[in-house]
Protein backbone atom coordinates (compact mmCIF):
# COMPACT_ATOMS: atom_id res chain seq x y z
CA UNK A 1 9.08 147.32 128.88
CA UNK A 2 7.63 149.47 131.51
CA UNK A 3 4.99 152.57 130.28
CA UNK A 4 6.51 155.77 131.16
CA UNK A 5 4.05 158.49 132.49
CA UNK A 6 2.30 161.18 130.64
CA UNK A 7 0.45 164.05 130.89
CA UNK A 8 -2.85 162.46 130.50
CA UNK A 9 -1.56 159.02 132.28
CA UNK A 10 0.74 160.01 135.37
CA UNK A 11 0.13 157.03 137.05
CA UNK A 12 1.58 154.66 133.84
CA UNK A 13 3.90 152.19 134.66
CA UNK A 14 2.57 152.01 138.04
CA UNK A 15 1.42 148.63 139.41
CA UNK A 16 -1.51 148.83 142.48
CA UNK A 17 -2.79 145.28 144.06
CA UNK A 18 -6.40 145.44 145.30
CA UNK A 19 -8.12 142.83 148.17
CA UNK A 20 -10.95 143.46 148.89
CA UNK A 21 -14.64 143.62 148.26
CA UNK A 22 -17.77 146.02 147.84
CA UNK A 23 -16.89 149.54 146.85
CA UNK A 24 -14.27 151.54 148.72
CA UNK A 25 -10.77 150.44 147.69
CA UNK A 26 -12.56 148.66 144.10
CA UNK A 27 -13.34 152.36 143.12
CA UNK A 28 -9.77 153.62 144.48
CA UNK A 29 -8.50 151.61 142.67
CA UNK A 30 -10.02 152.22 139.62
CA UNK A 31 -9.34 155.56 139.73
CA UNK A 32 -5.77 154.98 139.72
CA UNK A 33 -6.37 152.53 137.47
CA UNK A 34 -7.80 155.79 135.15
CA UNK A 35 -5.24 157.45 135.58
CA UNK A 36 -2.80 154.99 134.00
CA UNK A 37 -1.60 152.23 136.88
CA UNK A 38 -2.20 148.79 135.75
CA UNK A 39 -4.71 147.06 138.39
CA UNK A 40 -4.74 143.00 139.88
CA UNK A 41 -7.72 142.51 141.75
CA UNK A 42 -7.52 139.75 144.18
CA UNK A 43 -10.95 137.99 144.23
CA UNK A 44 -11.70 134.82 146.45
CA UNK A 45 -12.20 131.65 143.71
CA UNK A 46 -15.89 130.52 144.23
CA UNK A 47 -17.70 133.81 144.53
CA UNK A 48 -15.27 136.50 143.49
CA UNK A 49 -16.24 140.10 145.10
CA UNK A 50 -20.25 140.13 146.30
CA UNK A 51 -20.51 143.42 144.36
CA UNK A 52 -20.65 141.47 140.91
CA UNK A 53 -24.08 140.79 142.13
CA UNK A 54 -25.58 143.15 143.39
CA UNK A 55 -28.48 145.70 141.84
CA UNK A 56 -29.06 145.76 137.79
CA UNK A 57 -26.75 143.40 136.28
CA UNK A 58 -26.33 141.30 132.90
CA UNK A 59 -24.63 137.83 132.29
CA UNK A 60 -24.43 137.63 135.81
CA UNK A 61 -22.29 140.70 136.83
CA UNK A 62 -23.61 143.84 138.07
CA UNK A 63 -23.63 147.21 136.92
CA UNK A 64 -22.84 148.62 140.04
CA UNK A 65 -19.46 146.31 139.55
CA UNK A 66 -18.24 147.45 136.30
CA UNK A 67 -18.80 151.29 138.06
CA UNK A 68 -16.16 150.40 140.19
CA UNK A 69 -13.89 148.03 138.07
CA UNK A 70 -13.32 149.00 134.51
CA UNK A 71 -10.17 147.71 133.27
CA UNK A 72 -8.92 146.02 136.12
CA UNK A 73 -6.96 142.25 135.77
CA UNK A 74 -9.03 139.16 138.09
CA UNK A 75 -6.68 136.37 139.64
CA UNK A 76 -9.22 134.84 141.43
CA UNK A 77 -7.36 132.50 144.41
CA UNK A 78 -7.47 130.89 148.02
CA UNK A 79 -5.59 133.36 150.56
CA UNK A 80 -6.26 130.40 152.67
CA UNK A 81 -3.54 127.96 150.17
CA UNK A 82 -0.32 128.37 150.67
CA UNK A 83 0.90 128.89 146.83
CA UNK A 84 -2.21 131.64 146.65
CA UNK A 85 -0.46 133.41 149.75
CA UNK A 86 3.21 132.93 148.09
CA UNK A 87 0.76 134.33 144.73
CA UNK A 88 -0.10 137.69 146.51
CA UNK A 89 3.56 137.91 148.21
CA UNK A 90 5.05 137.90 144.83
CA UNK A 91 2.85 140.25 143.03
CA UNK A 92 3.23 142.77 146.02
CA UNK A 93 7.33 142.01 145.99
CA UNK A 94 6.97 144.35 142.41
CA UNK A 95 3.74 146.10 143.41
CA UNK A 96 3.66 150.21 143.98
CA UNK A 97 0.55 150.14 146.34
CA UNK A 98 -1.52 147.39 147.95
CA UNK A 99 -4.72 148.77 148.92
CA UNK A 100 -7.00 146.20 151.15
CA UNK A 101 -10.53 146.54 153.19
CA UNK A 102 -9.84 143.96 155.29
CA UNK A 103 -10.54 144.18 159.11
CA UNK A 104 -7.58 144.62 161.08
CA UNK A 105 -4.95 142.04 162.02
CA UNK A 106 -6.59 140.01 159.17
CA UNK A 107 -3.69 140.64 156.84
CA UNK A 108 -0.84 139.42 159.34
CA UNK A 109 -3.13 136.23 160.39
CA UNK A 110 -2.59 135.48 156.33
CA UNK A 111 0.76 135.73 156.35
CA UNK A 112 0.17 138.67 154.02
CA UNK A 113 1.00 141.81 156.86
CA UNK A 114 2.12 145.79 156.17
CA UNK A 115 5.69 144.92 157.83
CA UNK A 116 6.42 141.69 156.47
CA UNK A 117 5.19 142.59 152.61
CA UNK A 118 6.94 145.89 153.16
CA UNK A 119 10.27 144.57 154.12
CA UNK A 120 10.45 142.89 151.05
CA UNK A 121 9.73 145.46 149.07
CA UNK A 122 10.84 148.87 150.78
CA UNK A 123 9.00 151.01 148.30
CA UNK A 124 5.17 149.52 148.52
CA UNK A 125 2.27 151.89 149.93
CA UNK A 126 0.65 149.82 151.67
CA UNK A 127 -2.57 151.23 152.75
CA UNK A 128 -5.22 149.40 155.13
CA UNK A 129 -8.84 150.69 154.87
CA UNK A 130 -11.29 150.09 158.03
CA UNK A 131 -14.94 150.52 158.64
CA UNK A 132 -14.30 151.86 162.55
CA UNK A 133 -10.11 152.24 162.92
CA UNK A 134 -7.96 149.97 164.26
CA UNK A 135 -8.18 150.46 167.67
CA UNK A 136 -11.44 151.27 170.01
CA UNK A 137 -14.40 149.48 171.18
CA UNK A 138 -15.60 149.23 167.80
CA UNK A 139 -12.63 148.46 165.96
CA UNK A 140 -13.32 144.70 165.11
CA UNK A 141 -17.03 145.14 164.00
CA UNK A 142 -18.12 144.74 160.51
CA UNK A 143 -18.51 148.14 158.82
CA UNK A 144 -21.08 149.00 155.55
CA UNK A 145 -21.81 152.35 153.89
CA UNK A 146 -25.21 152.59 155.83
CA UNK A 147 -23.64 152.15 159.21
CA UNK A 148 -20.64 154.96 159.03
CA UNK A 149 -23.53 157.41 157.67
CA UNK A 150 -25.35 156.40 161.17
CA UNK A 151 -22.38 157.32 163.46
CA UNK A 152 -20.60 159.77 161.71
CA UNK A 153 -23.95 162.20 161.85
CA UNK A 154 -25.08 161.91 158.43
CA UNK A 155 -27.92 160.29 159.43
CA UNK A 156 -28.43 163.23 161.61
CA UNK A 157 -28.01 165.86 158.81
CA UNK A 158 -29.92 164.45 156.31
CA UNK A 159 -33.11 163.90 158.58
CA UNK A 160 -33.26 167.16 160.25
CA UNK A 161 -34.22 167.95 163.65
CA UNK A 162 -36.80 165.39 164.71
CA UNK A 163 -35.56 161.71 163.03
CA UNK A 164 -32.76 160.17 161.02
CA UNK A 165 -32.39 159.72 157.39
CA UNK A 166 -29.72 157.77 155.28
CA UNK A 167 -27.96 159.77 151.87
CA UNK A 168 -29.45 157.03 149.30
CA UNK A 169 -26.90 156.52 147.95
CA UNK A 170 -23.06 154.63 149.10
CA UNK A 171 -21.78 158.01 150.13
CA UNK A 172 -19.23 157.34 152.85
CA UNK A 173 -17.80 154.38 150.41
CA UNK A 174 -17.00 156.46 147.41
CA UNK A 175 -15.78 159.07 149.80
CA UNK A 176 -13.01 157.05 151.44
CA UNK A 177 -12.86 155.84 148.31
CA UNK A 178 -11.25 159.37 146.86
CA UNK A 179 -9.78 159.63 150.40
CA UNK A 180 -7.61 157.00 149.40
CA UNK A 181 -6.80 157.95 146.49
CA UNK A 182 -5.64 160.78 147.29
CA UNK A 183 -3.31 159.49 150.23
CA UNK A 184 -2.05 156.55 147.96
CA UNK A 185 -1.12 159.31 145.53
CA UNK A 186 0.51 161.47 148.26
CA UNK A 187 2.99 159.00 149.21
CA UNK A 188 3.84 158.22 146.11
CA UNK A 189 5.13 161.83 146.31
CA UNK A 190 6.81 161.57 149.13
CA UNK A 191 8.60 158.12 147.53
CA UNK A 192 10.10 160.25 144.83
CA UNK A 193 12.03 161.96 147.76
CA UNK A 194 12.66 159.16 150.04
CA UNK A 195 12.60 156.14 148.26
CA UNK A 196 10.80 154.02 150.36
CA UNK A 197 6.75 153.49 150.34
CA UNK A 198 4.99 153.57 153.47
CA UNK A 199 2.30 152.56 155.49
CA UNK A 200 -1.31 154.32 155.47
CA UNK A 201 -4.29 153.91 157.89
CA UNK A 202 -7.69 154.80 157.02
CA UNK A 203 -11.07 154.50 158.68
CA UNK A 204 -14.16 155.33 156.75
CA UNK A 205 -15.33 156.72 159.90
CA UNK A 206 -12.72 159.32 160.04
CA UNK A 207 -13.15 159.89 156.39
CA UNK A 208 -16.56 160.28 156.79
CA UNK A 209 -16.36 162.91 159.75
CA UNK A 210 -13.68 164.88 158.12
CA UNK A 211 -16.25 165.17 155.14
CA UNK A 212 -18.82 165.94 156.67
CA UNK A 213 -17.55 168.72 159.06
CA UNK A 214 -16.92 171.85 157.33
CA UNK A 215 -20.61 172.98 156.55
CA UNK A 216 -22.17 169.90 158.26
CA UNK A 217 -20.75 170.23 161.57
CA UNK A 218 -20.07 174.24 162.04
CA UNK A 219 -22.49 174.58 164.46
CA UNK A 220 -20.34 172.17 166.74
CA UNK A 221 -17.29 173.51 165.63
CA UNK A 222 -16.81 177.24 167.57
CA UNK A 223 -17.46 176.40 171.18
CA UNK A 224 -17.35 179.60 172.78
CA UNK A 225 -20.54 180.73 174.15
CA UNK A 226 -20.65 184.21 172.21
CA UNK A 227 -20.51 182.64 168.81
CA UNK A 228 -22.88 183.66 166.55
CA UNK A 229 -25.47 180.74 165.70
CA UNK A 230 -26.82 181.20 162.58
CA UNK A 231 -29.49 178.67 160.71
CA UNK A 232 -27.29 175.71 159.39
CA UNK A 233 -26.40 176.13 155.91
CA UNK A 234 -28.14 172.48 155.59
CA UNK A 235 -31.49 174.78 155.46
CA UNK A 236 -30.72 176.70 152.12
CA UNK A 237 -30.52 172.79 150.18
CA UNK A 238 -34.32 173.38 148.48
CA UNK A 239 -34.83 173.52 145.31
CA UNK A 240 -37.46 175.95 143.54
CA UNK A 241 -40.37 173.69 142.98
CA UNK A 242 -42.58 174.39 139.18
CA UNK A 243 -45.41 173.14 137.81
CA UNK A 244 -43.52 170.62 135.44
CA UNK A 245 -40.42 169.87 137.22
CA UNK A 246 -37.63 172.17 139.82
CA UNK A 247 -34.75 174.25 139.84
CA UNK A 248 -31.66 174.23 141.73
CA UNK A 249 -30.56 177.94 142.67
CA UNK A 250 -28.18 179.49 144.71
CA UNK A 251 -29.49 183.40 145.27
CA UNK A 252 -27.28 185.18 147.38
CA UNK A 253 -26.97 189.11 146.58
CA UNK A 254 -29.67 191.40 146.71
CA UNK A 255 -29.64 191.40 143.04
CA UNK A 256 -30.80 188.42 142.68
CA UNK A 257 -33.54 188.63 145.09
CA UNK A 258 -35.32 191.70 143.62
CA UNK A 259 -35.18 188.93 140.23
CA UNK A 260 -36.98 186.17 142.38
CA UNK A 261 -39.58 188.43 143.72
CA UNK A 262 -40.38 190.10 140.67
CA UNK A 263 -40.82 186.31 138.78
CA UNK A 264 -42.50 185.31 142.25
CA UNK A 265 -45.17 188.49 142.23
CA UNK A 266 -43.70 189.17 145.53
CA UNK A 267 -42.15 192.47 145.38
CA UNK A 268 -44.13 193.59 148.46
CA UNK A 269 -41.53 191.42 150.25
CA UNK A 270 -38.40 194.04 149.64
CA UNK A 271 -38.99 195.93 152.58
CA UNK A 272 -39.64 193.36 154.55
CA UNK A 273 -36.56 192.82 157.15
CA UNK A 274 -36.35 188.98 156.85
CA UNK A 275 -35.30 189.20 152.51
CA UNK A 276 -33.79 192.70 152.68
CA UNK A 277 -29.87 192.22 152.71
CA UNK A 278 -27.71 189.01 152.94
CA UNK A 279 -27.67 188.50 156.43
CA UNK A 280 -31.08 188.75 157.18
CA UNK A 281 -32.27 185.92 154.63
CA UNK A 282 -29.14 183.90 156.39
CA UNK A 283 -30.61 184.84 159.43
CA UNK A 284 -33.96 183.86 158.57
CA UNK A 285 -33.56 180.87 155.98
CA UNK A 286 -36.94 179.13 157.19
CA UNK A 287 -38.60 181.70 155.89
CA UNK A 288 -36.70 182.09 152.78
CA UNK A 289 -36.32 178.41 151.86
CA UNK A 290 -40.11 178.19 152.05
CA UNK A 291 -40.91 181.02 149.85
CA UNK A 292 -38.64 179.33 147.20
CA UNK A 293 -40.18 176.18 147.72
CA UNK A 294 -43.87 176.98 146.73
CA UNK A 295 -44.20 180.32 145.32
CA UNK A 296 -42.88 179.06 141.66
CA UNK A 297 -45.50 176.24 141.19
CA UNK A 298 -47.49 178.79 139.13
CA UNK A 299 -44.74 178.37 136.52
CA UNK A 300 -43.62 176.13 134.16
CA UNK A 301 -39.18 175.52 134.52
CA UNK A 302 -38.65 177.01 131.27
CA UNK A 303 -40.28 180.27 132.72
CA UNK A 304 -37.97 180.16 135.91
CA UNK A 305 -34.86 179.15 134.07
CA UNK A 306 -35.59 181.89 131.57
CA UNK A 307 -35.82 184.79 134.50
CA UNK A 308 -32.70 182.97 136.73
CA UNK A 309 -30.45 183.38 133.97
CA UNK A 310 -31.15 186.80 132.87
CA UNK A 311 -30.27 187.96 136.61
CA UNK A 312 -27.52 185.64 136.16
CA UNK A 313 -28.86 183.79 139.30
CA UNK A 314 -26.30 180.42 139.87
CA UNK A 315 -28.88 177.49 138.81
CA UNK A 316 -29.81 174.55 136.98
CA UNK A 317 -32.47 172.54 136.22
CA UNK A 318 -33.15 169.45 138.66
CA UNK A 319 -32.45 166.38 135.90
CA UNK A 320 -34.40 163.35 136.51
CA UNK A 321 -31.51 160.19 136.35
CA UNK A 322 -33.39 159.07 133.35
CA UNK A 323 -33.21 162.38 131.97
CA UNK A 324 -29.49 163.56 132.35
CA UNK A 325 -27.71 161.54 129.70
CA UNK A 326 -29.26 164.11 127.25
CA UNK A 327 -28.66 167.26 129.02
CA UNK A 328 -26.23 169.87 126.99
CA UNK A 329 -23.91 170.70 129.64
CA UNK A 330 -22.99 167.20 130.68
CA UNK A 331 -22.83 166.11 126.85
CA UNK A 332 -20.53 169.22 126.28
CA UNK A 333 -18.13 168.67 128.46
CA UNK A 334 -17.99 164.82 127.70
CA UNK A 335 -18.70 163.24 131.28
CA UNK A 336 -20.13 160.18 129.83
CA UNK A 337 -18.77 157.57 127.31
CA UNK A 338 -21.12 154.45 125.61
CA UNK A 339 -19.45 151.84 124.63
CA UNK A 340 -20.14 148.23 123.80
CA UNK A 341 -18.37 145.11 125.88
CA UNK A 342 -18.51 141.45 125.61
CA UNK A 343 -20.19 140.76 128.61
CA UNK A 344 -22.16 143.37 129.69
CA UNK A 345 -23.45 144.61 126.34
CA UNK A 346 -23.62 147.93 125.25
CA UNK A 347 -23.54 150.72 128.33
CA UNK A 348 -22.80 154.38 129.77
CA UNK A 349 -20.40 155.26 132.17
CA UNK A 350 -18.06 158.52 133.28
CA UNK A 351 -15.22 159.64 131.87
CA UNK A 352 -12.22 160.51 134.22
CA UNK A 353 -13.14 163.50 135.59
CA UNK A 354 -9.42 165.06 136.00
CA UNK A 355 -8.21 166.79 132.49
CA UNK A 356 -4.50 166.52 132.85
CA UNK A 357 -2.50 168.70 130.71
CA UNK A 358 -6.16 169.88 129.81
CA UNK A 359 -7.00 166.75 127.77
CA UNK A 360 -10.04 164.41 128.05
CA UNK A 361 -9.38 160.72 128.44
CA UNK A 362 -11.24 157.47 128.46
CA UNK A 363 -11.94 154.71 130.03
CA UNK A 364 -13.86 152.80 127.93
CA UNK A 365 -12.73 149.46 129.34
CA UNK A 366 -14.36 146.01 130.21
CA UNK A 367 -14.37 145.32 134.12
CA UNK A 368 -13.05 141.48 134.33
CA UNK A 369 -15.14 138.21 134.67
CA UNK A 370 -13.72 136.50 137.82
CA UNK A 371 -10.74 134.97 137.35
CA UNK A 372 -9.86 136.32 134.00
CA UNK A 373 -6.29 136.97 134.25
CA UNK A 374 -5.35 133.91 136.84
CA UNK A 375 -3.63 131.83 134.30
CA UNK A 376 -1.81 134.50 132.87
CA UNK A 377 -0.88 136.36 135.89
CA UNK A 378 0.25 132.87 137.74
CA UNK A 379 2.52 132.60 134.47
CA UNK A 380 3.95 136.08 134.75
CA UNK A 381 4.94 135.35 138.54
CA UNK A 382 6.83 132.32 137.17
CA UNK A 383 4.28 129.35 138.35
CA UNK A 384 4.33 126.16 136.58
CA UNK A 385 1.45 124.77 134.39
CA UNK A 386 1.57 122.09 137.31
CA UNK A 387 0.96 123.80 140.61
CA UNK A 388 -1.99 125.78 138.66
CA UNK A 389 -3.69 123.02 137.52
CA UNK A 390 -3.40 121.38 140.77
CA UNK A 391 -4.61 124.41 142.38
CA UNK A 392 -7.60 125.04 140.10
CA UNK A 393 -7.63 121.16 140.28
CA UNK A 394 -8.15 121.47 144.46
CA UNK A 395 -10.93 124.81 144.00
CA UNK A 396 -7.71 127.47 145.24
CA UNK A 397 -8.08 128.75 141.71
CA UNK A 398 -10.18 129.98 138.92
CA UNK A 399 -9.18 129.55 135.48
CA UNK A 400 -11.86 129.93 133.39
């Protein structure tokens, strides 16, 4: 019997089919997957997905896999054998979405296309995720995180005016990654009024570029030549540096300035026309970014914590990543969740993030050695015990 949706699980009794590898449609998926779908991950049978081994890992799977897999099902088979092509047809003939990273025209060369897998079964989402598009000088080139940051301007951002530097960190992955998400989710929307699934297109290059432009790109955005042009709002990202550590702050009346230049000793500066009002520190955030920067390194971050909060100045103190596990806020809220698995030991890892109905949720789940679920799955979609041990038999399989 099928699970029926609820407030903390909308997406229960939802089925979503994942090929692919690395991080963009593993960690869509898993955030459907969070939000109540049931997930098969389609994993080629000698390897599995790379990401199991890359970065820290234990038992031979990475951690940087379980981020992106918790609680998923492995059938880990050929696309290139015919029965592991019939496999996928089947599970997508009762599937609700099919997400897939593959490069274009890759699906219809394995027999495995939107149209055909669509046809026979009207109401799959069916949504195709590229590095570059599908069409374009670029469209058949091998895409990776660091490569869409390069093009799309990130590169551009992060390094300022004079060279190039990358977010360090797989930024334009887990963005597409929610991109999807949210688009997957979408037509499922529009499926409650139609009936029928669709098909969805999306490039991490256009996902990327539609990120980045609202504060990133607003210098290129009004192109009439008496626009204002103001220092980009890239300038204000410095944090207030201390003796023992750094704050993050966002000062932005005049309030809160007369508070900073008091803590600072700098209350000669309140007449001066670069820090007097709003738009002058906009118009002069050089200036203002550097006074930030060094004039605290007198004090310790209690001291500039203590001062920012009593002029109710927006700011936090800069964790380390070894350090924010124990920090109040994030404990209080209950963003992270340790819990012990059989493979990968005991471990820390995010809660959902979305509070339906106002509710926390978990999930608190194992990500899946490759190949876990083959046998079972290739019984569910009505296989015989003979064509899967010949399969596993001829390497098309994994049964562990």
């Amino acid at each position: 019997m099928s699970e029926k949706p609820t407030a903390e699980k909308p997406l229960a009794g939802l089925e979503v089919l994942e090929l692919s590898t690395m991080v963009t449609c593993s960690l869509s998926a898993m955030m459907l997957r969070a939000q109540g779908a049931r997930v098969i991950k389609i994993e080629p049978p000698q390897i599995g997905d790379p990401m199991r081994y890359l970065g820290s890992q234990k038992n031979g799977v990475s951690a940087l896999f379980h981020n992106c897999n918790r609680g998923k099902r492995s059938l880990a088979i050929d696309l290139k054998h015919e029965t592991g092509v019939e496999a996928v047809r089947r599970l997508a003939g009762r599937a609700d979405i099919l997400l897939n990273n593959y490069r274009p025209g890759v699906m219809d060369k394995l027999g495995l296309g939107s149209a055909a897998l669509r046809a026979a079964n009207p109401k799959l989402i069916n949504v195709a995720v590229t590095g570059f598009g599908t069409i374009g000088p670029m469209a058949d080139r091998p895409a990776y995180d660091h490569v869409i940051q390069g093009i799309s301007g990130i590169t551009a951002l992060q390094g300022g005016t004079d060279h190039f530097a990358f977010v360090r960190q797989l930024m334009c992955d887990k963005l597409t990654a929610y991109t999807v998400a949210q688009a997957a989710t979408a037509a499922l929307v529009a499926r409650a009024s139609t009936g029928e699934g669709q098909h969805i297109d999306i490039s991490m290059l256009h996902a990327c570029l539609a990120f980045m432009w609202p504060d990133g790109m607003m210098h290129q955005t009004l192109l009439d030549d008496d626009a204002l042009d103001l220092p980009p709002m890239s300038e204000t990202y410095q944090t207030v540096n201390t003796k023992d550590g750094a704050v993050a702050a966002a000062a932005l009346s005049d309030q809160h300035w007369d508070a900073i230049l008091k803590l600072l000793d700098r209350e000669e500066l309140k007449s001066d026309p670069r820090f007097e009002s709003l738009p002058a520190r906009m118009a002069n955030l050089t200036d203002v970014m550097a006074l930030l920067k060094d004039g605290a390194l007198h004090l310790s971050v209690d001291e500039v914590m203590t001062a920012f909060e009593a002029a109710d100045i927006p700011s936090a103190k800069c964790e380390r990543r070894t350090t924010l596990t124990a920090n109040a806020q994030i404990q209080a809220i209950g963003a992270l969740e340790t819990y012990v698995t059989e493979n990968l030991g005991r471990l820390t890892a995010p809660t959902p993030p979305a509070l339906f109905d106002g509710r926390a949720t978990s999930l608190a789940e194992a990500c899946p050695n490759l190949g876990q679920h083959s046998r079972v799955i290739m019984d569910e979609l009505g296989f015989d015990t003979d064509t899967v041990e010949k399969m596993a038999d001829a390497g098309a399989l994994l049964c562990p």
